[in-house]
C-alpha atoms as a PDB file:
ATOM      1  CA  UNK A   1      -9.570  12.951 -16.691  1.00  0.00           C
ATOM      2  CA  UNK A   2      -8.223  15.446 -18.932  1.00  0.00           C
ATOM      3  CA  UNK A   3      -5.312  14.829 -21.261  1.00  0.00           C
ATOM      4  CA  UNK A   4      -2.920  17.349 -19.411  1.00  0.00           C
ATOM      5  CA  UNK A   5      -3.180  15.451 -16.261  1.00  0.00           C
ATOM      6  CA  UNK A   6      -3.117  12.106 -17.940  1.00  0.00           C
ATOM      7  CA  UNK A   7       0.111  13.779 -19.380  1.00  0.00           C
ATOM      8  CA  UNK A   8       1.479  14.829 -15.999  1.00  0.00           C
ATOM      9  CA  UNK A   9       0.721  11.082 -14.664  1.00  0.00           C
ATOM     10  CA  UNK A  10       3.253  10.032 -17.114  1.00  0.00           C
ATOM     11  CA  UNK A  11       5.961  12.469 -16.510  1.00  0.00           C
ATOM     12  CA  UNK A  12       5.479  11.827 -12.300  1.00  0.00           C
ATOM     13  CA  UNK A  13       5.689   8.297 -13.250  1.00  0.00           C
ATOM     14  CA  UNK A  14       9.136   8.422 -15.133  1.00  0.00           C
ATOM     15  CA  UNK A  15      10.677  10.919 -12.209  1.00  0.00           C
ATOM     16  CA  UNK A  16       9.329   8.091  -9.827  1.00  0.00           C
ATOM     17  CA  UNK A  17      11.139   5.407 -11.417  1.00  0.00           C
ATOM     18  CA  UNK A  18      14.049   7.715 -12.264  1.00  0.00           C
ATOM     19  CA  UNK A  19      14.665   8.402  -8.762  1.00  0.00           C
ATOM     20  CA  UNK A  20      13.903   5.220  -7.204  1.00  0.00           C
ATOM     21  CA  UNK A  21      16.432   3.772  -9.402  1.00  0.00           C
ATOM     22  CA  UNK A  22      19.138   5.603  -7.173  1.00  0.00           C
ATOM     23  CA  UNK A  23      17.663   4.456  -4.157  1.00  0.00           C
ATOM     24  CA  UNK A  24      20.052   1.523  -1.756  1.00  0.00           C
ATOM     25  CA  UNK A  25      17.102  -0.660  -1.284  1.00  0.00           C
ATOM     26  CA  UNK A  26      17.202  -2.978   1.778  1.00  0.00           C
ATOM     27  CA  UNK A  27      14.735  -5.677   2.613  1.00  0.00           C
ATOM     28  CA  UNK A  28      14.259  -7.603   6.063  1.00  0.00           C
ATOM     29  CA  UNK A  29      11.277 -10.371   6.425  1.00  0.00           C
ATOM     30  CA  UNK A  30       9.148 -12.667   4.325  1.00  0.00           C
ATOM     31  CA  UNK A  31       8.836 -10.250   1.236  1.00  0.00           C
ATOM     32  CA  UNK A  32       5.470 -11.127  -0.989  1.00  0.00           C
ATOM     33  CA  UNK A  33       7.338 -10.795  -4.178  1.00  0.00           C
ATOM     34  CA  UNK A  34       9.712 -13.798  -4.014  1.00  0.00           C
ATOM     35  CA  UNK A  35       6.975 -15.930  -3.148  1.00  0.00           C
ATOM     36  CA  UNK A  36       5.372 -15.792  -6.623  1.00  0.00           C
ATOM     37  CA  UNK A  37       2.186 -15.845  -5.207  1.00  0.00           C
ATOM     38  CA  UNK A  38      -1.222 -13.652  -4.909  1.00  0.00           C
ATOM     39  CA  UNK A  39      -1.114 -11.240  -1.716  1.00  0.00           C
ATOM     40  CA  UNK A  40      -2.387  -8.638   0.086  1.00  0.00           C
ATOM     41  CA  UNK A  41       0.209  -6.047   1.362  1.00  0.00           C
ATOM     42  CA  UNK A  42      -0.605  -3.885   3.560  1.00  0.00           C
ATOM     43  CA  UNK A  43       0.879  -0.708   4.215  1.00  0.00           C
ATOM     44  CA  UNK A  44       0.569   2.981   5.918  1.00  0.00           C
ATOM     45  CA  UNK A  45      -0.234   5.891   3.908  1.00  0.00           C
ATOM     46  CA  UNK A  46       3.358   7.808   4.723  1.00  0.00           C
ATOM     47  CA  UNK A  47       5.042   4.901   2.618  1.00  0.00           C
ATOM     48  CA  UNK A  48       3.166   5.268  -1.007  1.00  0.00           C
ATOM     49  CA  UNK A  49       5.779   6.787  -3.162  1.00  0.00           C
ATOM     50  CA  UNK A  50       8.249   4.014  -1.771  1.00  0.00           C
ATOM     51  CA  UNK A  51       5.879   0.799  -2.254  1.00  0.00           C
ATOM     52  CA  UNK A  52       4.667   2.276  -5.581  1.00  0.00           C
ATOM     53  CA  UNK A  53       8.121   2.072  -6.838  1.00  0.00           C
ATOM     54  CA  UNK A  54       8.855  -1.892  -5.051  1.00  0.00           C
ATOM     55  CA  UNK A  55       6.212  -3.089  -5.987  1.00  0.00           C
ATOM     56  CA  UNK A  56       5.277  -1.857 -10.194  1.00  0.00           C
ATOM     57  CA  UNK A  57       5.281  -4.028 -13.041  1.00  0.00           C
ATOM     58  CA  UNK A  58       3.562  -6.159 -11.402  1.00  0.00           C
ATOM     59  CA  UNK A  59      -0.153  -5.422 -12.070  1.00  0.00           C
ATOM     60  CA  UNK A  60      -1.096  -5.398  -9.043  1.00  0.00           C
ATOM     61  CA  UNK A  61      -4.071  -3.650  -8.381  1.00  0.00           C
ATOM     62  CA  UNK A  62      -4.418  -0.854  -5.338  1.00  0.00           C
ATOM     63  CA  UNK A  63      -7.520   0.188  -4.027  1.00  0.00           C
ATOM     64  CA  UNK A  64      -8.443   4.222  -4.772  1.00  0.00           C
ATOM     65  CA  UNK A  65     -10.817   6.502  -3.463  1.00  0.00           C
ATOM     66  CA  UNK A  66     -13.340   7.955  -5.673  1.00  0.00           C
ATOM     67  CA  UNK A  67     -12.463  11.165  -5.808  1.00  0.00           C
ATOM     68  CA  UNK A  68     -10.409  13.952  -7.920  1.00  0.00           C
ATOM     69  CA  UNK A  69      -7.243  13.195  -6.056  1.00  0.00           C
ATOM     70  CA  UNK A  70      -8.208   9.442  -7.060  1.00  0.00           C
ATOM     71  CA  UNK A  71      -8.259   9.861 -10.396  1.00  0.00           C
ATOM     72  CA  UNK A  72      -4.852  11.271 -10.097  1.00  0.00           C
ATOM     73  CA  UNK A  73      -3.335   8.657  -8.314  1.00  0.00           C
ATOM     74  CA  UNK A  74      -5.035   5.798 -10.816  1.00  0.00           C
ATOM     75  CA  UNK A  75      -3.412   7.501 -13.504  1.00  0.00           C
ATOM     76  CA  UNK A  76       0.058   7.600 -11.979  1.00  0.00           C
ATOM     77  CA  UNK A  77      -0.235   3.703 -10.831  1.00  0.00           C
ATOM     78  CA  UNK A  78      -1.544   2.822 -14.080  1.00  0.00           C
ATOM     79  CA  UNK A  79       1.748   4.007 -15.288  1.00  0.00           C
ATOM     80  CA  UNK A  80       3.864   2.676 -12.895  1.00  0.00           C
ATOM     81  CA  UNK A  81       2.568  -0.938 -14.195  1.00  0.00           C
ATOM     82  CA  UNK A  82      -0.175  -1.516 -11.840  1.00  0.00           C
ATOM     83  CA  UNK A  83      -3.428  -2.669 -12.190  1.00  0.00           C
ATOM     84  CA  UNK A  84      -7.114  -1.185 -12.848  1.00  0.00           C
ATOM     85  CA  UNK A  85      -7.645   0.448  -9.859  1.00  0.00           C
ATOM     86  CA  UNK A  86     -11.088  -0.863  -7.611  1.00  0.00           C
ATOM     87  CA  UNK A  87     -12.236   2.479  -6.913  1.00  0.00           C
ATOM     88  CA  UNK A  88     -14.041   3.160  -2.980  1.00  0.00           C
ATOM     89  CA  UNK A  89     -13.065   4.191   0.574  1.00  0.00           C
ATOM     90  CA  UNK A  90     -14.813   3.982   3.522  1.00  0.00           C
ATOM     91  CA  UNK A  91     -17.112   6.877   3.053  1.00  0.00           C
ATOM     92  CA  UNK A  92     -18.269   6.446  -1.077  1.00  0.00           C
ATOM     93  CA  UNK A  93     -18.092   3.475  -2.601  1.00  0.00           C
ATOM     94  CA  UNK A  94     -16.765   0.652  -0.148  1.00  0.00           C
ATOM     95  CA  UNK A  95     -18.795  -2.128  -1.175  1.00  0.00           C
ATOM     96  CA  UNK A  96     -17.839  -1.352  -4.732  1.00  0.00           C
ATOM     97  CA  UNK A  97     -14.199  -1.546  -4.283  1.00  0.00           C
ATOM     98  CA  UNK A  98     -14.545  -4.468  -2.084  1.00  0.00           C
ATOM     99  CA  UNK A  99     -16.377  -6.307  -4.811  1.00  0.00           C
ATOM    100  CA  UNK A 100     -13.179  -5.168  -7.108  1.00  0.00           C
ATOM    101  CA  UNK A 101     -10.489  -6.427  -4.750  1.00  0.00           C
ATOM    102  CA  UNK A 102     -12.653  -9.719  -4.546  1.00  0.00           C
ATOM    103  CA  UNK A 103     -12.778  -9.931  -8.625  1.00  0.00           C
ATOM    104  CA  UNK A 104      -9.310  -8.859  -8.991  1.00  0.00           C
ATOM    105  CA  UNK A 105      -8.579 -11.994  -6.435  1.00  0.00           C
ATOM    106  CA  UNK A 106     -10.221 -14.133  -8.274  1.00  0.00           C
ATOM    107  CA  UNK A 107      -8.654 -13.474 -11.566  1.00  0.00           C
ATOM    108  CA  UNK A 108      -5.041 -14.293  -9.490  1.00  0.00           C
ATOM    109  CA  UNK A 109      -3.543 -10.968  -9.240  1.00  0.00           C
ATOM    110  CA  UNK A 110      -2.109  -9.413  -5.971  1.00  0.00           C
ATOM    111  CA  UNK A 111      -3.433  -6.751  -4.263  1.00  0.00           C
ATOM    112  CA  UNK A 112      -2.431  -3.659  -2.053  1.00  0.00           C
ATOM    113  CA  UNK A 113      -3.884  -1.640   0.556  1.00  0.00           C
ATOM    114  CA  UNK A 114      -3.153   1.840   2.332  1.00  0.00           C
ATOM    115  CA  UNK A 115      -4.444   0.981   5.626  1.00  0.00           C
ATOM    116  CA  UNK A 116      -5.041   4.140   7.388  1.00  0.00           C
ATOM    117  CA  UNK A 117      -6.588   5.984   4.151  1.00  0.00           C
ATOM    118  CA  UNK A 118      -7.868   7.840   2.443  1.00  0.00           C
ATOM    119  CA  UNK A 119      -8.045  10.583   5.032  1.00  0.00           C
ATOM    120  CA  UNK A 120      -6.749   9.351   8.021  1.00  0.00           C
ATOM    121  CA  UNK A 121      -5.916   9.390  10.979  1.00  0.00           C
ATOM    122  CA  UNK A 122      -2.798   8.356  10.518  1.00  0.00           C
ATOM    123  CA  UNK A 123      -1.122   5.028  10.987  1.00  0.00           C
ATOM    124  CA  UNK A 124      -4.620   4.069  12.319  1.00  0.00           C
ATOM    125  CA  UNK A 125      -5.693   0.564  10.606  1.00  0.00           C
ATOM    126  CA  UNK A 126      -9.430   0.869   9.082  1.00  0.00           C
ATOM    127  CA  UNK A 127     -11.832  -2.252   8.838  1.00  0.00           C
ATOM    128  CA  UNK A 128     -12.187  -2.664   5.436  1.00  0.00           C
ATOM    129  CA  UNK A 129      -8.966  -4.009   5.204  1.00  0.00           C
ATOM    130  CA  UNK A 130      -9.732  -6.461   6.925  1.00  0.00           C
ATOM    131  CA  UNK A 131     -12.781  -7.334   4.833  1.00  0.00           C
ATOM    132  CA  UNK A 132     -10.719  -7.747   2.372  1.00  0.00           C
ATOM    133  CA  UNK A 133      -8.678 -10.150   3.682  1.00  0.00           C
ATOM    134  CA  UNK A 134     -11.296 -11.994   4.839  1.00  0.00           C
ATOM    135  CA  UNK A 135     -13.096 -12.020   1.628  1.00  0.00           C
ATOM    136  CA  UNK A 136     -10.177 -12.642  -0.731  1.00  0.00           C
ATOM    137  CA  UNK A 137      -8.806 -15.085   1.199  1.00  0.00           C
ATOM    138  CA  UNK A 138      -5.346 -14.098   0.288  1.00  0.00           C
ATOM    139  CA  UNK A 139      -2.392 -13.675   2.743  1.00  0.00           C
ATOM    140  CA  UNK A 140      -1.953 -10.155   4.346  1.00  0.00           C
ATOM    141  CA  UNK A 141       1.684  -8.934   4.292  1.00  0.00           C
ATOM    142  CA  UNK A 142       1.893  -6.223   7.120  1.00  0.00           C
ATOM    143  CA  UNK A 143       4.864  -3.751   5.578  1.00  0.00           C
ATOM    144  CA  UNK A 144       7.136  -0.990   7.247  1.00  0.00           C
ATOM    145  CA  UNK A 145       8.664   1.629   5.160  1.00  0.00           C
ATOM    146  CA  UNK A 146      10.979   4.120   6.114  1.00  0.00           C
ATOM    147  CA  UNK A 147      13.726   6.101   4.591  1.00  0.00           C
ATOM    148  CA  UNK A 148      16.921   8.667   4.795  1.00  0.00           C
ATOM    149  CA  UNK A 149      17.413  10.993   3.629  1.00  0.00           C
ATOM    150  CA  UNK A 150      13.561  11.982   2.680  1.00  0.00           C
ATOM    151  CA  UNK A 151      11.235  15.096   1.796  1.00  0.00           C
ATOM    152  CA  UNK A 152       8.310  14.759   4.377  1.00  0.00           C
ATOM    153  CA  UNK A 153       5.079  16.414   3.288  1.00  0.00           C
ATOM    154  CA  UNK A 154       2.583  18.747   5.519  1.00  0.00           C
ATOM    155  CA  UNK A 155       0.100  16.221   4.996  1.00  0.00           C
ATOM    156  CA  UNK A 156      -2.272  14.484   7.581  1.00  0.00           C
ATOM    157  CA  UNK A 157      -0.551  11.106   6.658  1.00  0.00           C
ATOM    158  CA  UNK A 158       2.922  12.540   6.968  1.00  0.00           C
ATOM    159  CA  UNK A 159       4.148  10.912   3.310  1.00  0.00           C
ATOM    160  CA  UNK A 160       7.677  11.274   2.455  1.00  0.00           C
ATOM    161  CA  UNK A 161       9.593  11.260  -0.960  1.00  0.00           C
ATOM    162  CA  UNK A 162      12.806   9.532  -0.024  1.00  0.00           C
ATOM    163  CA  UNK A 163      15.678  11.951  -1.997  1.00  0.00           C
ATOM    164  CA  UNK A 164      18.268  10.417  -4.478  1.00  0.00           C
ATOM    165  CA  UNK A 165      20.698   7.745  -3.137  1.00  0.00           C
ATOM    166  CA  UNK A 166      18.789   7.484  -0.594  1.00  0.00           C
ATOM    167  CA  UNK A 167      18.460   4.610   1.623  1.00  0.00           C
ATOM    168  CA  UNK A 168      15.258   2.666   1.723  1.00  0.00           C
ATOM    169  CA  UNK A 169      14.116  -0.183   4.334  1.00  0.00           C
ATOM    170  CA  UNK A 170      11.148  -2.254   4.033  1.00  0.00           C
ATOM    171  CA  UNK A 171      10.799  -4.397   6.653  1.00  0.00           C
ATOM    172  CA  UNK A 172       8.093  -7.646   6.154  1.00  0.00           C
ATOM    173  CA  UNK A 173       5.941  -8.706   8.774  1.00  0.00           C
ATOM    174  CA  UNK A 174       5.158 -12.298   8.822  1.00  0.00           C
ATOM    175  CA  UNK A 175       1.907 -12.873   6.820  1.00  0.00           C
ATOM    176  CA  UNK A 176      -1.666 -13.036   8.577  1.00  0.00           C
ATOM    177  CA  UNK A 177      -4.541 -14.946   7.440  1.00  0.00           C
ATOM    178  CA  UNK A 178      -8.280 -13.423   8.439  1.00  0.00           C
ATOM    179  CA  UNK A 179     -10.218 -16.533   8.010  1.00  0.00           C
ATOM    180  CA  UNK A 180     -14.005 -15.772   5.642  1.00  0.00           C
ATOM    181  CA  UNK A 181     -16.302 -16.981   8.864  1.00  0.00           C
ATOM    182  CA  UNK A 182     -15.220 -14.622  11.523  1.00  0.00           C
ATOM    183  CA  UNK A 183     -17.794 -12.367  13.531  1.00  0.00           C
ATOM    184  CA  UNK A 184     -18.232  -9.376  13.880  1.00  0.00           C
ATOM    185  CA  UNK A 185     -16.423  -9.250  17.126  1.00  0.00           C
ATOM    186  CA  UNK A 186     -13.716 -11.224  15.676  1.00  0.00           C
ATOM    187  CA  UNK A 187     -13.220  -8.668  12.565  1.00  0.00           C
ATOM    188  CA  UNK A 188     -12.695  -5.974  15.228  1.00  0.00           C
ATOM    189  CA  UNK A 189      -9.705  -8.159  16.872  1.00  0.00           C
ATOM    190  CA  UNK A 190      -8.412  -8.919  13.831  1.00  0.00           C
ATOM    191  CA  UNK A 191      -8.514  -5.054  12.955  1.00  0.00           C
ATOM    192  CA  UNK A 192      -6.496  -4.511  16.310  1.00  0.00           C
ATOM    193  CA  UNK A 193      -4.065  -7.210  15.163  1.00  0.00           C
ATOM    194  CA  UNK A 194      -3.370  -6.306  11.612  1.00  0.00           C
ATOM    195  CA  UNK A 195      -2.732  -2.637  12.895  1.00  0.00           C
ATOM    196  CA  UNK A 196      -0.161  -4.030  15.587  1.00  0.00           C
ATOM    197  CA  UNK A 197       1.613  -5.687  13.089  1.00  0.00           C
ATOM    198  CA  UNK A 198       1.619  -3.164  10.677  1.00  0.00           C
ATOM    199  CA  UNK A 199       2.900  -0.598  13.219  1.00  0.00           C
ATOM    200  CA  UNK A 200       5.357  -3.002  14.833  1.00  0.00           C
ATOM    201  CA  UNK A 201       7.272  -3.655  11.125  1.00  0.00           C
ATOM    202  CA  UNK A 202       6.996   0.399  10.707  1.00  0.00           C
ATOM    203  CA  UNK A 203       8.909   1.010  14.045  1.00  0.00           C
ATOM    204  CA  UNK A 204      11.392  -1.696  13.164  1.00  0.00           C
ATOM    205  CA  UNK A 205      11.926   0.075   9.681  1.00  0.00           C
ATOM    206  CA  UNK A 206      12.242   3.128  11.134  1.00  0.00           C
ATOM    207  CA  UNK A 207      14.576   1.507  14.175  1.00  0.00           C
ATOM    208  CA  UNK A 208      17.248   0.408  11.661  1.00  0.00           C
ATOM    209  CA  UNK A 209      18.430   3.701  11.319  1.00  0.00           C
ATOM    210  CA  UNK A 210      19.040   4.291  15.045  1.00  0.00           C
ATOM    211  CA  UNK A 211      21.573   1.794  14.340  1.00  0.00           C
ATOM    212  CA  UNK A 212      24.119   3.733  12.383  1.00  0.00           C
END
């Protein structure tokens, strides 16, 4: 990556924090982070700018596609606080990153997944989430994100940039545990389940402001 957009990482980094300091952060469920303990958290693509604020400092590492728009994003997330990125997707490089995730496990660092990328469709939960789960062993943390006010982009994923003072809700599913010997059969039920409970804590997220 050139130095401009290593630059530009930086400066989209500092607005991100900048901003999300304004943000009236609520919380509902189990959340990872007071359990002081290596997790998976798993997440739609919509809620990105949101969890990438919650959750930096942390080094936790996020899995990236291996593309231009990849490089991008590791720069931003590397300074946001996060981790080396394990770079894959499901079309280039999957085994790759999943052998990343696994190492990054194993070294006791947390990890985090956008469940319905890199390209979609949206809010649709993609297996290799699961094989990570199941080869990491760690605990998956289904998460809902939503927010109001919010800039929502034209983008397949529908991603949105909650504005200042906004308010933010993250809503934490219970966590789910994808044991290392399931079948094949039972990856694809446990792919059904994970997006279930991913959806169900995005609904509720998104419910709590029906209620005002």
């Amino acid at each position: 990556m050139t130095w401009p957009w290593r630059v530009a990482a930086v400066v989209v980094a500092a607005l991100l924090r900048a901003l999300g300091a304004t943000w009236r952060i609520e919380r509902t469920g189990p959340d990872p982070l007071d359990a002081d303990a290596p997790f998976l958290g798993a997440i739609w693509h919509g809620g990105l700018f949101c969890a990438a604020h919650r959750f930096r400092d942390r080094g936790i590492a996020i899995a990236v596609s291996r593309s231009r728009d990849g490089d991008r994003i590791d720069a931003v997330l590397s300074a946001l606080g996060f981790g080396p990125s394990p770079r894959g997707s499901s079309s280039r490089g999957g085994v790759a990153a999943l052998a990343g995730l696994i190492r990054t496990a194993q070294a006791g660092r947390s990890l985090g997944l956008l469940c319905d990328g890199p390209r979609g469709p949206a809010r649709v939960c993609k297996p290799g989430v699961i094989a990570a789960a199941r080869a990491t062993g760690l605990p998956l943390h289904p998460i809902g994100i939503a927010a109001r006010p919010a800039l929502r982009f034209p983008s397949w994923d529908r991603v949105f940039l909650p504005l200042p003072f906004a308010r933010v809700v993250f809503e934490f599913a219970p966590p789910l545990r994808v044991p290392r010997a399931a079948t094949r059969e039972e990856v694809e039920a446990w792919r059904q389940s994970v997006e279930a409970a991913i959806e169900s804590a995005q609904r509720r997220a998104e419910a709590r402001f029906d209620r005002r």
